[in-house]
PDB file of N, CA and C in Angstrom:
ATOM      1  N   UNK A   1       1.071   9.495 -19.938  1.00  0.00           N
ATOM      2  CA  UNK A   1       0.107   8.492 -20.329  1.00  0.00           C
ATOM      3  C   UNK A   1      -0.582   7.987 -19.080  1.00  0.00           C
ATOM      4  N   UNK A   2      -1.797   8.047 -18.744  1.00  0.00           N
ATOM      5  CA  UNK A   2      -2.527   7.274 -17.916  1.00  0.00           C
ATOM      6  C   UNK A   2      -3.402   5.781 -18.069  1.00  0.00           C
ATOM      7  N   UNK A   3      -3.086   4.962 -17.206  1.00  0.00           N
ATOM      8  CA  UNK A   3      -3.771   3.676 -16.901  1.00  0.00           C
ATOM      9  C   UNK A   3      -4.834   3.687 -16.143  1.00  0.00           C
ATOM     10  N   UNK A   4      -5.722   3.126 -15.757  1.00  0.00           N
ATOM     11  CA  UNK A   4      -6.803   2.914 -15.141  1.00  0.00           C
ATOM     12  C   UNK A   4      -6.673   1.853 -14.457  1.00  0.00           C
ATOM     13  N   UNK A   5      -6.126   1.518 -12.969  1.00  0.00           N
ATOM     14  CA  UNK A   5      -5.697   0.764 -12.147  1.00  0.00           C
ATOM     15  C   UNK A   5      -7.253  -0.569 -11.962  1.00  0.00           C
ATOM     16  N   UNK A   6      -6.632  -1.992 -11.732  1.00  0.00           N
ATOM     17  CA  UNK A   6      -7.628  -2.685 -12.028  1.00  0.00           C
ATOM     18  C   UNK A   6      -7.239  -3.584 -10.685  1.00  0.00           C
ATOM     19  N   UNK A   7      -8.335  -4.221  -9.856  1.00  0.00           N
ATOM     20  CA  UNK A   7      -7.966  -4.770  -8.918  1.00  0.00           C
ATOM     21  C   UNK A   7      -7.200  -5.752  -8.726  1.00  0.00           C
ATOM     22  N   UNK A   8      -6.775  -4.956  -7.496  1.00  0.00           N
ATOM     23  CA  UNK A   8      -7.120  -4.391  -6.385  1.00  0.00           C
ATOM     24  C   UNK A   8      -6.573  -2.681  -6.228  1.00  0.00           C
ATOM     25  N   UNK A   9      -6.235  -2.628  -7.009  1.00  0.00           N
ATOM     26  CA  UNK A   9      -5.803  -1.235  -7.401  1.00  0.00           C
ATOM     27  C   UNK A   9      -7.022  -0.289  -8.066  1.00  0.00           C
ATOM     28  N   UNK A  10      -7.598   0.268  -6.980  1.00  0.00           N
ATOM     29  CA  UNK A  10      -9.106   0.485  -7.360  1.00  0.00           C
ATOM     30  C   UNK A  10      -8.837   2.560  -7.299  1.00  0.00           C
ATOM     31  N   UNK A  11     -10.514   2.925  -7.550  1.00  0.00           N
ATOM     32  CA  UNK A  11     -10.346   4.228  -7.077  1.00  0.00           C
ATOM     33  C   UNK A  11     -10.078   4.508  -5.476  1.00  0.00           C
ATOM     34  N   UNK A  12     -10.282   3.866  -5.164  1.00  0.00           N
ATOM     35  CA  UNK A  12     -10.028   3.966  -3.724  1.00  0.00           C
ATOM     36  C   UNK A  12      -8.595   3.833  -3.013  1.00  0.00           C
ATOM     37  N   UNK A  13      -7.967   3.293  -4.049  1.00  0.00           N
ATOM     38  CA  UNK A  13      -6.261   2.803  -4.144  1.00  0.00           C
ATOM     39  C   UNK A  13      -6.045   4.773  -4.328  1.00  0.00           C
ATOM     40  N   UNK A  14      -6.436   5.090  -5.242  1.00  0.00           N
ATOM     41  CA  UNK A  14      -5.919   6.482  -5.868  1.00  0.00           C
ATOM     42  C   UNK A  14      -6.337   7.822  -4.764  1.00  0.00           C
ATOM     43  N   UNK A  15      -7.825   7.273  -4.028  1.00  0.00           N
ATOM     44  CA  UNK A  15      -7.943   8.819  -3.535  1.00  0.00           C
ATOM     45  C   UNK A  15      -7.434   8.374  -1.951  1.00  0.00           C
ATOM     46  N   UNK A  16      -6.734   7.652  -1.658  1.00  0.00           N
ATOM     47  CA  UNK A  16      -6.226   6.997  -0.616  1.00  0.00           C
ATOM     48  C   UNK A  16      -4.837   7.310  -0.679  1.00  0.00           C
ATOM     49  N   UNK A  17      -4.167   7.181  -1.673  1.00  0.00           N
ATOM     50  CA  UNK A  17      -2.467   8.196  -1.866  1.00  0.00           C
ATOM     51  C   UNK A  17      -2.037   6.777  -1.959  1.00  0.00           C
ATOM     52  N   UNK A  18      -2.668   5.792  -2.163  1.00  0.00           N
ATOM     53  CA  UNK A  18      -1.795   4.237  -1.846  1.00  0.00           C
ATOM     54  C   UNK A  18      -1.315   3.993  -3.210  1.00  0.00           C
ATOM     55  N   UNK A  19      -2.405   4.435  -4.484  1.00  0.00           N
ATOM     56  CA  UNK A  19      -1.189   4.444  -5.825  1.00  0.00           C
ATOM     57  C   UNK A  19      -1.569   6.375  -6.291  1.00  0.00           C
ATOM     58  N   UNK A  20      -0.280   6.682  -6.704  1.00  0.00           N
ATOM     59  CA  UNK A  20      -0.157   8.516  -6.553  1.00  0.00           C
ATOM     60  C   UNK A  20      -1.142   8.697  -7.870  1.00  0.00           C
ATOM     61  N   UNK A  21      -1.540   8.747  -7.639  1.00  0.00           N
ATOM     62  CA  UNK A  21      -2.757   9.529  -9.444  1.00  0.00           C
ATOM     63  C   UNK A  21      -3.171  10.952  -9.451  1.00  0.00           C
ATOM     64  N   UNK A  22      -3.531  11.330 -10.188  1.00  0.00           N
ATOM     65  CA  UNK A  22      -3.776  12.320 -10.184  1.00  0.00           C
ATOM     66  C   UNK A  22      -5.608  12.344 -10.909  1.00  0.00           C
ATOM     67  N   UNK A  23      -6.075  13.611 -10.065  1.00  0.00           N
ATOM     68  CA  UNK A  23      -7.596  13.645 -10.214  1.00  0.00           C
ATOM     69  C   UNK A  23      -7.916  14.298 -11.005  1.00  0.00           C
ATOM     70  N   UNK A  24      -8.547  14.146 -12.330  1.00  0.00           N
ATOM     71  CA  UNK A  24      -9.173  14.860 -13.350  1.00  0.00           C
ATOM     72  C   UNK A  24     -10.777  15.677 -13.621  1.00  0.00           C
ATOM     73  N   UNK A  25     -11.625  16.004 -14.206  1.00  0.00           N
ATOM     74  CA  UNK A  25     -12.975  16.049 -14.102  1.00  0.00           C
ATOM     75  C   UNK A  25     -12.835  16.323 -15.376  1.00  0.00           C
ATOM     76  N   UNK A  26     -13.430  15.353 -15.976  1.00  0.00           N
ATOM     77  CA  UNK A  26     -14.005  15.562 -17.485  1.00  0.00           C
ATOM     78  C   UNK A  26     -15.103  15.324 -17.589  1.00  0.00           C
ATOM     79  N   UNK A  27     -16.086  16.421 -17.811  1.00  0.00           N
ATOM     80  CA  UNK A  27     -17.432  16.614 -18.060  1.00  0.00           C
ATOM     81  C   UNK A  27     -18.252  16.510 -16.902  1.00  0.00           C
ATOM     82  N   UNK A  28     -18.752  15.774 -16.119  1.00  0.00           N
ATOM     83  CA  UNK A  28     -19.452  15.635 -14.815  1.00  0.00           C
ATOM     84  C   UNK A  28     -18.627  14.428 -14.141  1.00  0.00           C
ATOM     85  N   UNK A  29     -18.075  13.207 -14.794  1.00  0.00           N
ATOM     86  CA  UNK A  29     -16.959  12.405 -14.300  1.00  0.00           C
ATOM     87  C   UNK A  29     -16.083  13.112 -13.900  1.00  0.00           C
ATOM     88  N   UNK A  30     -15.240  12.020 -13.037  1.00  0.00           N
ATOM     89  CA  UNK A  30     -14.302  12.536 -12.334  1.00  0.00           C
ATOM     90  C   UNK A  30     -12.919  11.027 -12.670  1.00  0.00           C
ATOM     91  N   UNK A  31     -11.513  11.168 -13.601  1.00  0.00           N
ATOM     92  CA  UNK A  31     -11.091  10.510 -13.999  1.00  0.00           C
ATOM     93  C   UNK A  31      -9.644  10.574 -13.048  1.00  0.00           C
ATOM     94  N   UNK A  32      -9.417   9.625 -12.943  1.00  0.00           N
ATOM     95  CA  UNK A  32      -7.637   9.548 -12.084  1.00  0.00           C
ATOM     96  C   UNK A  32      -6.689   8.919 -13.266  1.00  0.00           C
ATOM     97  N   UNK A  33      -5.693   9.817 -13.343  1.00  0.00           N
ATOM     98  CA  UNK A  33      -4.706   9.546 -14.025  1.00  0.00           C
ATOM     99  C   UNK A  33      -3.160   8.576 -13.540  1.00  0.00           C
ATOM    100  N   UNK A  34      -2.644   7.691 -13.879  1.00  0.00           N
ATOM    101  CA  UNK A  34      -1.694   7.169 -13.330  1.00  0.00           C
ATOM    102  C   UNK A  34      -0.432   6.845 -14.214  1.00  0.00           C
ATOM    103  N   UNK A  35       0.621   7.732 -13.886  1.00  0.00           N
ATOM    104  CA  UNK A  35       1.856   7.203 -14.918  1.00  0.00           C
ATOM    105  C   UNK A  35       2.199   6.150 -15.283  1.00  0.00           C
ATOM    106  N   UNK A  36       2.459   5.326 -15.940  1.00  0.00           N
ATOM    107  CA  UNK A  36       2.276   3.997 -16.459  1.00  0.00           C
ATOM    108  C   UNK A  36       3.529   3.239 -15.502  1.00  0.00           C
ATOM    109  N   UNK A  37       4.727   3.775 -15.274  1.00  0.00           N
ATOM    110  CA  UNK A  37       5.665   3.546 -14.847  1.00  0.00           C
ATOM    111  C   UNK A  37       5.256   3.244 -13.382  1.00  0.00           C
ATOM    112  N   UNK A  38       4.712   4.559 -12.758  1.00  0.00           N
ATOM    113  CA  UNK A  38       4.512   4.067 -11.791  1.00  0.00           C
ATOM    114  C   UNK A  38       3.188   3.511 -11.236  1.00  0.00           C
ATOM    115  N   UNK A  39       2.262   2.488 -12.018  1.00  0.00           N
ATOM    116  CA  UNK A  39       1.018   1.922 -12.250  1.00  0.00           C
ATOM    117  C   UNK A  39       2.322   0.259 -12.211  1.00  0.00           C
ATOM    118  N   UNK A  40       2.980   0.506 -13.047  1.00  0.00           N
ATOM    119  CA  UNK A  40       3.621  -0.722 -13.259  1.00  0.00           C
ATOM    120  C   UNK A  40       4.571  -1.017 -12.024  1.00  0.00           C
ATOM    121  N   UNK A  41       5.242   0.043 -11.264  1.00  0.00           N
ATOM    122  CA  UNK A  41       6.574  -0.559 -10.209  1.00  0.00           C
ATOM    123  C   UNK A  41       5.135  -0.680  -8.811  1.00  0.00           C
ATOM    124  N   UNK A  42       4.023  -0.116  -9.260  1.00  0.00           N
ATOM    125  CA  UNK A  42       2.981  -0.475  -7.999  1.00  0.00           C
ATOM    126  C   UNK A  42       2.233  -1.880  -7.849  1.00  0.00           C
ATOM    127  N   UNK A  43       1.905  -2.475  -9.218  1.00  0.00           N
ATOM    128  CA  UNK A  43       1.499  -3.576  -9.118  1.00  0.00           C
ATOM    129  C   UNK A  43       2.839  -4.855  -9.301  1.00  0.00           C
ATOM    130  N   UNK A  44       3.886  -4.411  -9.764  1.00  0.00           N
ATOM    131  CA  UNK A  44       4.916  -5.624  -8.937  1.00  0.00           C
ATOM    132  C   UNK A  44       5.387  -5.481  -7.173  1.00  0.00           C
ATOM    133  N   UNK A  45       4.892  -4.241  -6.640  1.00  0.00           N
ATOM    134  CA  UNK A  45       5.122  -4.735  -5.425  1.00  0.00           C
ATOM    135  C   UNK A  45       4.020  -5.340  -4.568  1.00  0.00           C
ATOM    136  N   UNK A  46       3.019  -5.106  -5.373  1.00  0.00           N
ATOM    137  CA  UNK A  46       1.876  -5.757  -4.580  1.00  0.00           C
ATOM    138  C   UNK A  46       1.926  -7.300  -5.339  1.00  0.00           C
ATOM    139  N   UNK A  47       2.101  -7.719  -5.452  1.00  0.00           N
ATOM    140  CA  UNK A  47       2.714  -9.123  -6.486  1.00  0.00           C
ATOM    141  C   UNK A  47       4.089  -9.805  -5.710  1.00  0.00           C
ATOM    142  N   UNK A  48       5.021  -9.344  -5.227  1.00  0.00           N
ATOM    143  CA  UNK A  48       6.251  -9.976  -4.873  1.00  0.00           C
ATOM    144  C   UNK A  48       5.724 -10.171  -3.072  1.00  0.00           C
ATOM    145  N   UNK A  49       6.768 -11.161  -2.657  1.00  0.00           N
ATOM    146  CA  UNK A  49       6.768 -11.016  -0.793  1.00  0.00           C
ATOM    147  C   UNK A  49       8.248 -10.735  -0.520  1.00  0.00           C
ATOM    148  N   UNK A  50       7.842 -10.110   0.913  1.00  0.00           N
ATOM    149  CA  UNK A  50       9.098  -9.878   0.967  1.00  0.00           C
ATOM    150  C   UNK A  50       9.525 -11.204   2.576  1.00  0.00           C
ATOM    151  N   UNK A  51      10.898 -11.141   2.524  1.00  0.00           N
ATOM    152  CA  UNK A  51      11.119 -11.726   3.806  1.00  0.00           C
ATOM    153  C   UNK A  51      10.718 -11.808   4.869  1.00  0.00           C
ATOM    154  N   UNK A  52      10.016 -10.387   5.628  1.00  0.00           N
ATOM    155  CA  UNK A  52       9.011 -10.877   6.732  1.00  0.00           C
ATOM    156  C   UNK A  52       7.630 -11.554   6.126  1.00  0.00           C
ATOM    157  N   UNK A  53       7.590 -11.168   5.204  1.00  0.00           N
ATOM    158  CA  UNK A  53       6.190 -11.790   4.070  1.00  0.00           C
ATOM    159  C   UNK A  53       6.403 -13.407   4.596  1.00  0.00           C
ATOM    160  N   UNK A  54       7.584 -13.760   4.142  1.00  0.00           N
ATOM    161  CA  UNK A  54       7.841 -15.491   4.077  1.00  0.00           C
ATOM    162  C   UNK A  54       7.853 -16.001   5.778  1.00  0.00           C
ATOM    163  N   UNK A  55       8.409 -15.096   6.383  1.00  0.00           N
ATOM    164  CA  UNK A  55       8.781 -15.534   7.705  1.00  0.00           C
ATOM    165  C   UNK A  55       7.244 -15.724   8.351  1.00  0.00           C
ATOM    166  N   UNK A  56       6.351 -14.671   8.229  1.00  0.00           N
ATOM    167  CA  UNK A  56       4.813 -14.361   8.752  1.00  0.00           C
ATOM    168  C   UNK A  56       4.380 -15.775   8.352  1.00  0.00           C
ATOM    169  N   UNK A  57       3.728 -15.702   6.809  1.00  0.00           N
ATOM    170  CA  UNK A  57       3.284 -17.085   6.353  1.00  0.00           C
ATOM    171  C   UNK A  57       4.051 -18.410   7.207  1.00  0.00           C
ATOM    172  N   UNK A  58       5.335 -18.529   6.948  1.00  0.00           N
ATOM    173  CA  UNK A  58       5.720 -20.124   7.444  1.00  0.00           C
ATOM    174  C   UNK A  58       5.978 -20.069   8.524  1.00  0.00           C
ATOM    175  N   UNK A  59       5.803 -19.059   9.772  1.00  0.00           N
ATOM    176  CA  UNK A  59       5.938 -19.268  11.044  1.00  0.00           C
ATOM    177  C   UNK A  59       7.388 -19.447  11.464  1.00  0.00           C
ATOM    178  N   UNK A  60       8.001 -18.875  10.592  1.00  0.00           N
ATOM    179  CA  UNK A  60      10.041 -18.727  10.983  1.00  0.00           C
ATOM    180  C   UNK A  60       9.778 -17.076  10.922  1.00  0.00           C
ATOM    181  N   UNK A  61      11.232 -17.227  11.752  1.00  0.00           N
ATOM    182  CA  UNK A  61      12.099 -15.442  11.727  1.00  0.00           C
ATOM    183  C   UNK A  61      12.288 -15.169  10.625  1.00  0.00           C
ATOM    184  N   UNK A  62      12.528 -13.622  11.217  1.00  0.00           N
ATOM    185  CA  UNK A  62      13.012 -12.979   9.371  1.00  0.00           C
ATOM    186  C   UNK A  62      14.185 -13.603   9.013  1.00  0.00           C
ATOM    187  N   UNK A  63      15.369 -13.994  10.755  1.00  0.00           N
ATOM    188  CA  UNK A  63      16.589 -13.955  10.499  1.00  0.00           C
ATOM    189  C   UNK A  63      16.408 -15.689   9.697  1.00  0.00           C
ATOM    190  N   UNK A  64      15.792 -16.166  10.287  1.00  0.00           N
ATOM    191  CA  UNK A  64      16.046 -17.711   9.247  1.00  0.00           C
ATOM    192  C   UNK A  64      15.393 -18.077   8.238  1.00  0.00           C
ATOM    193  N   UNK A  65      14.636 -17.221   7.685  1.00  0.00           N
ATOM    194  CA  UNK A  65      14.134 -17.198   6.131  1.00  0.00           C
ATOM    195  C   UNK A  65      15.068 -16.249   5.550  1.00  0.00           C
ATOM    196  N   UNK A  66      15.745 -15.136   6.047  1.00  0.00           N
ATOM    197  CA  UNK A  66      17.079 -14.554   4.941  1.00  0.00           C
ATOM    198  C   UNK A  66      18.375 -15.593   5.211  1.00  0.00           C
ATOM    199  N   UNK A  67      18.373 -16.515   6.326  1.00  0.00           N
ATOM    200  CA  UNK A  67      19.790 -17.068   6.177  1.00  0.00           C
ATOM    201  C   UNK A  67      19.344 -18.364   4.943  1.00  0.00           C
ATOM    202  N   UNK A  68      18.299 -18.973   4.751  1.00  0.00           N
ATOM    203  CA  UNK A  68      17.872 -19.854   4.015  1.00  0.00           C
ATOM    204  C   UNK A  68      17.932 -18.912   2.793  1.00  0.00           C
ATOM    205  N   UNK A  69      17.734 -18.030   2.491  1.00  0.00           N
ATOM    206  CA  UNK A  69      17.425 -17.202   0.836  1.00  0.00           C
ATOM    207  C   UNK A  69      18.870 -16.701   0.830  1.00  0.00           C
ATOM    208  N   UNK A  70      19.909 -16.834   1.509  1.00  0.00           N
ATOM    209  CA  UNK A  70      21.063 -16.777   1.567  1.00  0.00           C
ATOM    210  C   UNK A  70      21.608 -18.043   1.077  1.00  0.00           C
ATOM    211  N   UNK A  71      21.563 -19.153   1.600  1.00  0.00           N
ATOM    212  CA  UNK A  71      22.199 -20.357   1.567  1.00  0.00           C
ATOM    213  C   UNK A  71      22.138 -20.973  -0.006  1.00  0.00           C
ATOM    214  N   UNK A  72      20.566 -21.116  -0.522  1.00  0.00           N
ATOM    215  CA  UNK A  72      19.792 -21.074  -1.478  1.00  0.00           C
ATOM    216  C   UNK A  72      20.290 -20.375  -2.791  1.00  0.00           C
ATOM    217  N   UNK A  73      21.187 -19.182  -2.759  1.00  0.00           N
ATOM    218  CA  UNK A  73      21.384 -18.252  -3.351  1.00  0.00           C
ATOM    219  C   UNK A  73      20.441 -17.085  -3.943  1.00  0.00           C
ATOM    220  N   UNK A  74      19.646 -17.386  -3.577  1.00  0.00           N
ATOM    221  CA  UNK A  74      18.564 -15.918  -4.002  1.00  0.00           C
ATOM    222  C   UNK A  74      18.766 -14.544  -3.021  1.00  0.00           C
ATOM    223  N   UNK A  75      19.930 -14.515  -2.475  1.00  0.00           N
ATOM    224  CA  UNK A  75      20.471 -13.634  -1.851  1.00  0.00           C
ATOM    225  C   UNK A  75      21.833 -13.303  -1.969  1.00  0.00           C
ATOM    226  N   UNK A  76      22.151 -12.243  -2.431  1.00  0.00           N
ATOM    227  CA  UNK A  76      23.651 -12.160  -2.678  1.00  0.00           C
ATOM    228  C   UNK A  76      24.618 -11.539  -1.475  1.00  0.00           C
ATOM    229  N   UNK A  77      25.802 -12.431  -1.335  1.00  0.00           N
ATOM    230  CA  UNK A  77      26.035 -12.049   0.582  1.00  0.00           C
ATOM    231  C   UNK A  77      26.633 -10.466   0.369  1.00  0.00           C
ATOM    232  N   UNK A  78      27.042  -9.818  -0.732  1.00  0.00           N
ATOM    233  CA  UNK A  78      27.608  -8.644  -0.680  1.00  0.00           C
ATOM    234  C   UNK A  78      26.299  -7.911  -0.766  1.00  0.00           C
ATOM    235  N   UNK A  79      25.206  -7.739  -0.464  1.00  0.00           N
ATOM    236  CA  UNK A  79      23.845  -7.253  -0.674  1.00  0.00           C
ATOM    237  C   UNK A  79      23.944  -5.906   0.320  1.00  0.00           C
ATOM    238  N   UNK A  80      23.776  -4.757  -0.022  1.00  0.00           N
ATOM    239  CA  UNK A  80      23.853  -3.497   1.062  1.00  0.00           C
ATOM    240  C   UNK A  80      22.709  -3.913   2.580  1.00  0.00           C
ATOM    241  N   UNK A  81      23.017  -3.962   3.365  1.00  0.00           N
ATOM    242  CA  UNK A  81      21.773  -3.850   4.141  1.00  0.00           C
ATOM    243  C   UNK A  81      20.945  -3.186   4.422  1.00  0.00           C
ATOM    244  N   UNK A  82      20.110  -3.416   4.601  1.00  0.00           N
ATOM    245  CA  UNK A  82      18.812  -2.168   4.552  1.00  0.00           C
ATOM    246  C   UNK A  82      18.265  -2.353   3.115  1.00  0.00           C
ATOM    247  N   UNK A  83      18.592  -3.351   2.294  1.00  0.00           N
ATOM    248  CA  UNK A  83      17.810  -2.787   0.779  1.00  0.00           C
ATOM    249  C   UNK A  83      16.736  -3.254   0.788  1.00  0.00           C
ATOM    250  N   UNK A  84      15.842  -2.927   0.028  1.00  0.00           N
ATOM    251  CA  UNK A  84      14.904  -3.977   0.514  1.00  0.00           C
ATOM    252  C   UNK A  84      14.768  -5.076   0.002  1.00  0.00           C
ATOM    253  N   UNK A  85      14.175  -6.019  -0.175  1.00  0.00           N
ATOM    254  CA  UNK A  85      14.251  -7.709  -0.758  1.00  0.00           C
ATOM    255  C   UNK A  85      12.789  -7.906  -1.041  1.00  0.00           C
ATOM    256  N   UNK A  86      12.717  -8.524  -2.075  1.00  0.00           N
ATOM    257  CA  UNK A  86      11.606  -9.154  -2.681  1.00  0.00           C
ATOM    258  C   UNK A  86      11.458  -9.952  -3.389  1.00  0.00           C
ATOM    259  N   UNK A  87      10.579 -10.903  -3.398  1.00  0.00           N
ATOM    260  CA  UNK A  87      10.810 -12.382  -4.467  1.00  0.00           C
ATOM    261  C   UNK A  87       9.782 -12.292  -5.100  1.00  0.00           C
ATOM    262  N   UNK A  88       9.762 -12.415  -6.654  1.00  0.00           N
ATOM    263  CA  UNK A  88       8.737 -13.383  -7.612  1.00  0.00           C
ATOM    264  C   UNK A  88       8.045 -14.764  -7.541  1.00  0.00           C
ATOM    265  N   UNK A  89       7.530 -14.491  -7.953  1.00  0.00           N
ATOM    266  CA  UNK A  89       6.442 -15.678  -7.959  1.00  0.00           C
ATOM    267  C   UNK A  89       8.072 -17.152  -7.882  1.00  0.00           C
ATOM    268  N   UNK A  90       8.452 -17.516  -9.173  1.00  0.00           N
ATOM    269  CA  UNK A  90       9.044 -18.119  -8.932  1.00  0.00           C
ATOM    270  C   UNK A  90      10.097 -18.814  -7.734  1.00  0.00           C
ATOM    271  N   UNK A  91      10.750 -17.658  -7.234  1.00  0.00           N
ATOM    272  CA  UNK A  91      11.494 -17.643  -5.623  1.00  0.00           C
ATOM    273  C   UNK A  91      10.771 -18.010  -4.433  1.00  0.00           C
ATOM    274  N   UNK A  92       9.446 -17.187  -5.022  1.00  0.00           N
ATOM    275  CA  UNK A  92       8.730 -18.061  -3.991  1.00  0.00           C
ATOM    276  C   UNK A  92       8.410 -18.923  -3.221  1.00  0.00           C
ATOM    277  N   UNK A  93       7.811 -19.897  -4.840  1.00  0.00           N
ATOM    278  CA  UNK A  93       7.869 -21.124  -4.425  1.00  0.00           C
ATOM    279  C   UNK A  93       9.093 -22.019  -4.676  1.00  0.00           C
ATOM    280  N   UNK A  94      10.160 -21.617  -4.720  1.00  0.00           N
ATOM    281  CA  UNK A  94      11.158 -22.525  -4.209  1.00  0.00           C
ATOM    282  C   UNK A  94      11.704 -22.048  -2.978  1.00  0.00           C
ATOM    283  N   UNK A  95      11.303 -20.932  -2.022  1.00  0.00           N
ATOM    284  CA  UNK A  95      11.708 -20.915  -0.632  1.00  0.00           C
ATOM    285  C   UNK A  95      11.177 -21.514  -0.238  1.00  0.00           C
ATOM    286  N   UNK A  96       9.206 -22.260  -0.268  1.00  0.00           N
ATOM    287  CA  UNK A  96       8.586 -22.458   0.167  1.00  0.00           C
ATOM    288  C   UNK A  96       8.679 -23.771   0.095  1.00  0.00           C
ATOM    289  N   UNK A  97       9.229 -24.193  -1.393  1.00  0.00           N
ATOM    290  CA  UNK A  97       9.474 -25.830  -1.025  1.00  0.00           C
ATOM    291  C   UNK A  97      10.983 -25.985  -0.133  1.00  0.00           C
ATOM    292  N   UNK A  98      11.966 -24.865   0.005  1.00  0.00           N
ATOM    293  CA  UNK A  98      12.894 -25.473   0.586  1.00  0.00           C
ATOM    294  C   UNK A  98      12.544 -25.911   2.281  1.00  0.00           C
ATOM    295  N   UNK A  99      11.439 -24.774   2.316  1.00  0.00           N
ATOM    296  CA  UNK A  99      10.572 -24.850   3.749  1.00  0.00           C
ATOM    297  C   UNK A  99      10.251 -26.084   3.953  1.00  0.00           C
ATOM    298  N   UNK A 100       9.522 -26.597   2.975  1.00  0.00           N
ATOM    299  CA  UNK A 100       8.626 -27.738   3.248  1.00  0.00           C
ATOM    300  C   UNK A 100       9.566 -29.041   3.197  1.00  0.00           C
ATOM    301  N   UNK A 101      10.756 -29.144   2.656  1.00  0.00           N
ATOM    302  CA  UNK A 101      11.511 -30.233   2.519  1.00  0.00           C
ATOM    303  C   UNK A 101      12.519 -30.445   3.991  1.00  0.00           C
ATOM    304  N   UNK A 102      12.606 -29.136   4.452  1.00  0.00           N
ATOM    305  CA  UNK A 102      13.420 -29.214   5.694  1.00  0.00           C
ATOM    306  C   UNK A 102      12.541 -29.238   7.364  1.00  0.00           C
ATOM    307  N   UNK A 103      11.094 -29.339   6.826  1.00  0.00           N
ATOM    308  CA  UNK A 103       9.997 -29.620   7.691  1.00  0.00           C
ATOM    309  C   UNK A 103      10.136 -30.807   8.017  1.00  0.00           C
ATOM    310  N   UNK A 104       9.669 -31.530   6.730  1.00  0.00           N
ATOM    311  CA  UNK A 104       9.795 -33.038   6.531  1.00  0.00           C
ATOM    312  C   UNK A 104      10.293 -34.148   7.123  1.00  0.00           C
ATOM    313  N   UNK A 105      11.657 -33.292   6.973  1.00  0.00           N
ATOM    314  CA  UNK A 105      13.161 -33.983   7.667  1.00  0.00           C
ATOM    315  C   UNK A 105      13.832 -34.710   6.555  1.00  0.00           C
TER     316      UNK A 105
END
């Protein structure tokens, strides 16, 4: 089944290899096909941040925005290392207020 990627997930996303599609030609058009599955695990990662994501934005380390998403519990301490990490909208903004509350003082 193919989707038709909608921005920022453009044709240019597809003939760029940045989402995998595949190139069609029907009739004098030229159509890109995208598995739905992976149309869908592409636009939640462009949607989530990850820990250097949080650290970049609020001007902390990676190491003290994962010991805070640790403390917090949105990190589980038996977690393999190396996996990768990513937060929802929601996690988000509660790292971001835990940021802002420990700014404060």
């Amino acid at each position: 089944m193919g989707a038709a990627p909608t921005a920022p997930l453009t044709e240019e996303s597809c003939a760029s290899g940045e989402l995998p599609a595949q190139r069609y030609a029907w009739g004098t058009r030229t159509m890109w096909m995208v598995d739905e599955n992976t149309l869908q695990a592409t636009v939640a990662a462009a949607t989530t941040i990850s820990v250097q994501g949080f650290a970049d934005e609020l001007g902390l380390t990676y190491h003290q925005v994962h010991m805070l998403c640790r403390n917090a519990g949105l990190l589980r301490p038996d977690r393999p290392r190396g996996t990768p990490i990513a937060f929802d909208d929601h996690d988000a903004d509660l790292v971001r207020d835990l940021v802002r509350r420990r700014q404060a003082g």
